[in-house]
N, C-alpha and C. Protein backbone atom coordinates (compact mmCIF):
# COMPACT_ATOMS: atom_id res chain seq x y z
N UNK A 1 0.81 -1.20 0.00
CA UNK A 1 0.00 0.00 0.00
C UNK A 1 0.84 1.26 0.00
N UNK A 2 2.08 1.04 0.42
CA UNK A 2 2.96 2.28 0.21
C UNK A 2 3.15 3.13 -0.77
N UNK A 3 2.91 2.54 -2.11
CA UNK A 3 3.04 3.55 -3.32
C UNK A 3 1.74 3.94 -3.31
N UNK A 4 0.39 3.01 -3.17
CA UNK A 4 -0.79 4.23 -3.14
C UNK A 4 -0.73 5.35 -2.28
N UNK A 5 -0.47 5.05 -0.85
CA UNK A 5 -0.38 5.85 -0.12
C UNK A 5 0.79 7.65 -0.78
N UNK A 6 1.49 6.69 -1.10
CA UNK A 6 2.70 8.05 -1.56
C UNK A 6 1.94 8.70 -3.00
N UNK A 7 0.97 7.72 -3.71
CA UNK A 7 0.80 8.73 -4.53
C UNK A 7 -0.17 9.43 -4.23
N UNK A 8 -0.68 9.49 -3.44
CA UNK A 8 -2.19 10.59 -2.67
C UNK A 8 -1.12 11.41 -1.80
N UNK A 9 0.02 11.21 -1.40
CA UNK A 9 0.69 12.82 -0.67
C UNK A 9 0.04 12.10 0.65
N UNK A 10 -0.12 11.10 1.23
CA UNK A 10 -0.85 10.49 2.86
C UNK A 10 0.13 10.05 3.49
N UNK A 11 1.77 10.23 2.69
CA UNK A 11 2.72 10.17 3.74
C UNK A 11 3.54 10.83 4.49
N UNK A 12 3.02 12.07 3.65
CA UNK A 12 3.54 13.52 4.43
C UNK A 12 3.43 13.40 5.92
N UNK A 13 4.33 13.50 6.65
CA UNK A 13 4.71 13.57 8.27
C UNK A 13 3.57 12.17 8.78
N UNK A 14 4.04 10.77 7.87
CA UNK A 14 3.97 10.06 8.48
C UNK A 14 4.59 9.74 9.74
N UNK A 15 4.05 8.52 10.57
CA UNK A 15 5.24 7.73 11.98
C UNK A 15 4.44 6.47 12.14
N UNK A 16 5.11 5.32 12.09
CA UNK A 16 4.54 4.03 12.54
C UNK A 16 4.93 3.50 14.02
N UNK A 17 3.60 3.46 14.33
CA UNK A 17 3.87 2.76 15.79
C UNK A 17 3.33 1.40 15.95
N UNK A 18 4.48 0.66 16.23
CA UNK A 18 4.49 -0.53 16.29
C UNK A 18 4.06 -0.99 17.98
N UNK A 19 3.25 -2.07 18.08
CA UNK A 19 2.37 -2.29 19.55
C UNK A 19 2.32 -3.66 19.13
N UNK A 20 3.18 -4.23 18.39
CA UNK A 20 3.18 -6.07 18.73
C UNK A 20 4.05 -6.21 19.36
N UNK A 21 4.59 -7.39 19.69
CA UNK A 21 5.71 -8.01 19.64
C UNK A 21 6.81 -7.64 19.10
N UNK A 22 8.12 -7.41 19.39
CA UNK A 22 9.07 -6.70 18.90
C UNK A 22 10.19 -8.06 17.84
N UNK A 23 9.60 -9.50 18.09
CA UNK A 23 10.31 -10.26 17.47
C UNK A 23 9.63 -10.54 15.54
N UNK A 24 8.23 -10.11 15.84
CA UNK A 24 7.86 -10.04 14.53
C UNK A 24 8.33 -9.22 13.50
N UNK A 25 9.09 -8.14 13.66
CA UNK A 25 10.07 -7.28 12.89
C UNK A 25 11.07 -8.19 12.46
N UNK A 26 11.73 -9.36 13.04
CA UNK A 26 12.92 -9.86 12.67
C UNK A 26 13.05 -10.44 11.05
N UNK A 27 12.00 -10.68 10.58
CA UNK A 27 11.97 -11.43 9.40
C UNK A 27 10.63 -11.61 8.50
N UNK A 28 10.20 -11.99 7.85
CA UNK A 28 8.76 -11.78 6.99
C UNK A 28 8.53 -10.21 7.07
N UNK A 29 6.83 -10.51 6.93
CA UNK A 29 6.35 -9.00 6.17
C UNK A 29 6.70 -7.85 7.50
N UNK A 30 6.64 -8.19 8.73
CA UNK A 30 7.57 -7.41 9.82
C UNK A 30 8.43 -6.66 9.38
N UNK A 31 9.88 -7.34 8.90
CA UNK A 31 10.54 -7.01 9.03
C UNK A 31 10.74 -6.03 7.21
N UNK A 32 9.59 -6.77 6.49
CA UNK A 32 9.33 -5.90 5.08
C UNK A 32 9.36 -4.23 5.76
N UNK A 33 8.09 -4.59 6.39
CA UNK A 33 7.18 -2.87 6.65
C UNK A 33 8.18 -2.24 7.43
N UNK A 34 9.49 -2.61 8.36
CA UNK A 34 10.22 -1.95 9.11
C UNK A 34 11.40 -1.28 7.99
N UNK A 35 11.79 -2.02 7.22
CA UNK A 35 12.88 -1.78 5.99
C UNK A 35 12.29 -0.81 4.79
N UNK A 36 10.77 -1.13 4.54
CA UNK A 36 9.99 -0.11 3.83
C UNK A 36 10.44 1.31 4.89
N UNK A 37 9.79 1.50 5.66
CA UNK A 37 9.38 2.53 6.66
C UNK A 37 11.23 3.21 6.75
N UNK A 38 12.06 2.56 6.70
CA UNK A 38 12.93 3.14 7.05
C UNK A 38 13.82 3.66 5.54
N UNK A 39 13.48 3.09 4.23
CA UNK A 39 13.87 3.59 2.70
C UNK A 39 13.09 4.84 2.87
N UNK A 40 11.65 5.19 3.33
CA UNK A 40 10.91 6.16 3.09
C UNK A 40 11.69 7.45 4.47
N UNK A 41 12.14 7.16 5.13
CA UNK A 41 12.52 7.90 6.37
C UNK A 41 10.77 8.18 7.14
N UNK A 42 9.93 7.27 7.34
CA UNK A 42 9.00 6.86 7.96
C UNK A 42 9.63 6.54 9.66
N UNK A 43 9.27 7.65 10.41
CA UNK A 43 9.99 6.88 12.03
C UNK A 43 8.89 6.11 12.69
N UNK A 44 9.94 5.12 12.74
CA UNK A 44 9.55 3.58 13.40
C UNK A 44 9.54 3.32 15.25
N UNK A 45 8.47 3.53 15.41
CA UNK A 45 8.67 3.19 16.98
C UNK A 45 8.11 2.42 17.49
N UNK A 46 8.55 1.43 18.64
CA UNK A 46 8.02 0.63 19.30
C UNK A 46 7.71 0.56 20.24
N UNK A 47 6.02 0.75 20.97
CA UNK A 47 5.78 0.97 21.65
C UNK A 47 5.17 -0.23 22.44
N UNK A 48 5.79 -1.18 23.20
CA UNK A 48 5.22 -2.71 23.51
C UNK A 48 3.85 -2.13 24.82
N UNK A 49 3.01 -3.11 24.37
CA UNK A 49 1.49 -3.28 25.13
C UNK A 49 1.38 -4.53 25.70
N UNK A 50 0.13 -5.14 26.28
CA UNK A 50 0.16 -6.07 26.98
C UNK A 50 -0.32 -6.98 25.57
N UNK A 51 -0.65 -8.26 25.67
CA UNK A 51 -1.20 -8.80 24.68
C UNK A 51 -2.37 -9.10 24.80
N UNK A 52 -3.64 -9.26 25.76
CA UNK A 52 -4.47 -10.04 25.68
C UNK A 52 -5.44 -8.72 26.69
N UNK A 53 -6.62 -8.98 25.71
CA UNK A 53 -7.82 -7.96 26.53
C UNK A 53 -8.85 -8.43 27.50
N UNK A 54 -9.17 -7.84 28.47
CA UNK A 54 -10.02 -8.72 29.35
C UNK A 54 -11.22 -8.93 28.59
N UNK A 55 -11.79 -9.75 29.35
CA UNK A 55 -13.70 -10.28 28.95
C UNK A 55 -14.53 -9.10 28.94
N UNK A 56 -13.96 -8.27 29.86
CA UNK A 56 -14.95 -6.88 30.23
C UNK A 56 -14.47 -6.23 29.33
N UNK A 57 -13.07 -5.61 28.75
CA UNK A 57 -12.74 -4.61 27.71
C UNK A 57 -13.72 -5.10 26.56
N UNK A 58 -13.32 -6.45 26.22
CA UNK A 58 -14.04 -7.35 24.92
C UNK A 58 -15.43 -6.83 24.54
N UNK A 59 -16.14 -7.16 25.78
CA UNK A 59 -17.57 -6.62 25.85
C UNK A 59 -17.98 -5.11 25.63
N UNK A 60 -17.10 -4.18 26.12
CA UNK A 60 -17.32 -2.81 25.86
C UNK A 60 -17.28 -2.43 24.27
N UNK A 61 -15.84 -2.95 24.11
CA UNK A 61 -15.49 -2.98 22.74
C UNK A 61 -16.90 -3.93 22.00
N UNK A 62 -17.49 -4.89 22.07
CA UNK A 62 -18.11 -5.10 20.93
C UNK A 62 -19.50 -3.94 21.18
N UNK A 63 -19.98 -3.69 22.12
CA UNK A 63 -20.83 -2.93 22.35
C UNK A 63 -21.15 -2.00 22.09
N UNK A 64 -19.78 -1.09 21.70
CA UNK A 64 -19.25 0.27 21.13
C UNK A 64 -19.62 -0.02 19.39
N UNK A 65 -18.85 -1.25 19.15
CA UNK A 65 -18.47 -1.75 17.54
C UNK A 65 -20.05 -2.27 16.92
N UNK A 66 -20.68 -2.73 17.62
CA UNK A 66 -22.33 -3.28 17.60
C UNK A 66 -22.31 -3.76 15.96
N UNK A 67 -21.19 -5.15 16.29
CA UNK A 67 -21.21 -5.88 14.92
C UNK A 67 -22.03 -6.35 14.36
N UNK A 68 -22.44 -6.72 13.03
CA UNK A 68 -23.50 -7.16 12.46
C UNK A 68 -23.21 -8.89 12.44
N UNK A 69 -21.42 -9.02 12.72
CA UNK A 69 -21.08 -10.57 12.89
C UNK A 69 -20.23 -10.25 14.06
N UNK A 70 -19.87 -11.01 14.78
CA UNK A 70 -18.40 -11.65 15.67
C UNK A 70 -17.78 -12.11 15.39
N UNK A 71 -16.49 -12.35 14.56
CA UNK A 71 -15.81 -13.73 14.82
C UNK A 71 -14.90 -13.71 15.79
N UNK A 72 -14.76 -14.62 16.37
CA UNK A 72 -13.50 -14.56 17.31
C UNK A 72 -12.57 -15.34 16.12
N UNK A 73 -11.30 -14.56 16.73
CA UNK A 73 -9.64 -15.19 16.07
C UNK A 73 -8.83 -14.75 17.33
N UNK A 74 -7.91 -15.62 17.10
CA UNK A 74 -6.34 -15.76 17.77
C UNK A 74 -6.81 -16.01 19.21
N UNK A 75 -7.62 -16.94 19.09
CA UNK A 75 -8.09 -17.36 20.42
C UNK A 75 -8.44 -18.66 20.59
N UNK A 76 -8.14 -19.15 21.51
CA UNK A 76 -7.77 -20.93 21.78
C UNK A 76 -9.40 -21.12 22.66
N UNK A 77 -10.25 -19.93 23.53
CA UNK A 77 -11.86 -20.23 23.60
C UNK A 77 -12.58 -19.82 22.48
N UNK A 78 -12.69 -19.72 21.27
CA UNK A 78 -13.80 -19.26 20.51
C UNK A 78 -15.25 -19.85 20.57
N UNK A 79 -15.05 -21.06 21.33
CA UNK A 79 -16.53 -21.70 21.40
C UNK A 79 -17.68 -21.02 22.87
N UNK A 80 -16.79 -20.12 24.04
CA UNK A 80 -17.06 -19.87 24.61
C UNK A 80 -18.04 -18.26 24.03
N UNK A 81 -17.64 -17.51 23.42
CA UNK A 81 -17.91 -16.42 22.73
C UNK A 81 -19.52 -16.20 22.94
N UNK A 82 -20.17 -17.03 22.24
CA UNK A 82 -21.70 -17.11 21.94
C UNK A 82 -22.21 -16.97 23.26
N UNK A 83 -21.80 -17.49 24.68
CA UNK A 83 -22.19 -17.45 25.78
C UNK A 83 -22.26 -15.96 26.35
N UNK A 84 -20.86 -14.86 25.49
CA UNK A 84 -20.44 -14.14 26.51
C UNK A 84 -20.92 -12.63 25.29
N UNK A 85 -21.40 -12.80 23.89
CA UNK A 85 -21.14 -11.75 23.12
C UNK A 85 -22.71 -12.10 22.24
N UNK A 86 -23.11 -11.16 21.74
CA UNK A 86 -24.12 -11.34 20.58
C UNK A 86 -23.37 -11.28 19.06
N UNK A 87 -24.42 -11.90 18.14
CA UNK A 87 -24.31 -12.28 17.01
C UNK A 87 -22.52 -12.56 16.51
N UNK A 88 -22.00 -13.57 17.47
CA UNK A 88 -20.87 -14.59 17.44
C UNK A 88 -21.29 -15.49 16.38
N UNK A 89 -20.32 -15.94 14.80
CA UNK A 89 -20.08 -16.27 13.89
C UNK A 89 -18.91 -17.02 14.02
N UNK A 90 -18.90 -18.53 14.69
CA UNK A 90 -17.53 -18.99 14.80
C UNK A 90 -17.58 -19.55 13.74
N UNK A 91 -15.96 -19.63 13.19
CA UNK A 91 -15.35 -19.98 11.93
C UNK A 91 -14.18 -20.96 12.56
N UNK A 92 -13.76 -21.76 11.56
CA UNK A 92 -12.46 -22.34 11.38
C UNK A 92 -11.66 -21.60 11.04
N UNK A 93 -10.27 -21.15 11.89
CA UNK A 93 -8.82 -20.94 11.13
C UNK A 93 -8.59 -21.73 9.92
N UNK A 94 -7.90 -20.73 8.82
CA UNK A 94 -7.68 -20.60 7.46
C UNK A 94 -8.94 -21.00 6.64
N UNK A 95 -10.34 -21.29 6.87
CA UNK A 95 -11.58 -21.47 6.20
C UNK A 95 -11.69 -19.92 5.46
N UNK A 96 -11.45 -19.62 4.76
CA UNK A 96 -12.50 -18.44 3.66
C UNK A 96 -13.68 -18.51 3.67
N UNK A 97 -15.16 -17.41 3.96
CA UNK A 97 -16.34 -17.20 4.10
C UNK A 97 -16.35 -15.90 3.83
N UNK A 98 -17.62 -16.02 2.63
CA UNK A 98 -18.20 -14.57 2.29
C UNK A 98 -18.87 -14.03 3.24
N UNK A 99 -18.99 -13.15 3.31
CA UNK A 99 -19.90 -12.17 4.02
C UNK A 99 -21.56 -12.36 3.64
């Protein structure tokens, strides 16, 4: 997306802040977008967060978001979801589904 972005002028006084994991930079598309960001003189910062949101943030957040689906991902309970959230849509990891 970098050349669209550069050709609309949307990188003028860009800055990427990075809030994963600091080992995902080491190699793959990580370490692409860090080597992009730094050809462009894009400043790269890393700002580490916790990883995992409580049940109560979850809930605010979908409440706020008032999805028309749920899915849960990157989560080892997704079967629990339907108990705790409305209109929960569990899927299989790597399954493709239209909307």
């Amino acid at each position: 997306m970098f050349k669209d972005l550069e050709r609309t002028g949307a990188l003028a006084g860009a800055r990427v802040i990075w809030s994963q994991w600091e080992g995902y930079l080491a190699e793959g598309s990580g370490a692409n977008l860090k080597a992009d960001c730094e050809a462009r003189r894009i400043p790269f910062e890393i700002i580490h967060t916790s990883g995992h949101a409580s049940v109560a943030d979850l809930k605010r957040l979908a409440a706020a978001v008032s999805p028309k689906a749920l899915v849960p991902i990157h989560t080892f309970e997704a079967e629990q979801f339907p108990a705790l959230f409305e209109n929960v849509v569990l899927r299989r990891d790597g399954k493709w589904w239209k909307a």
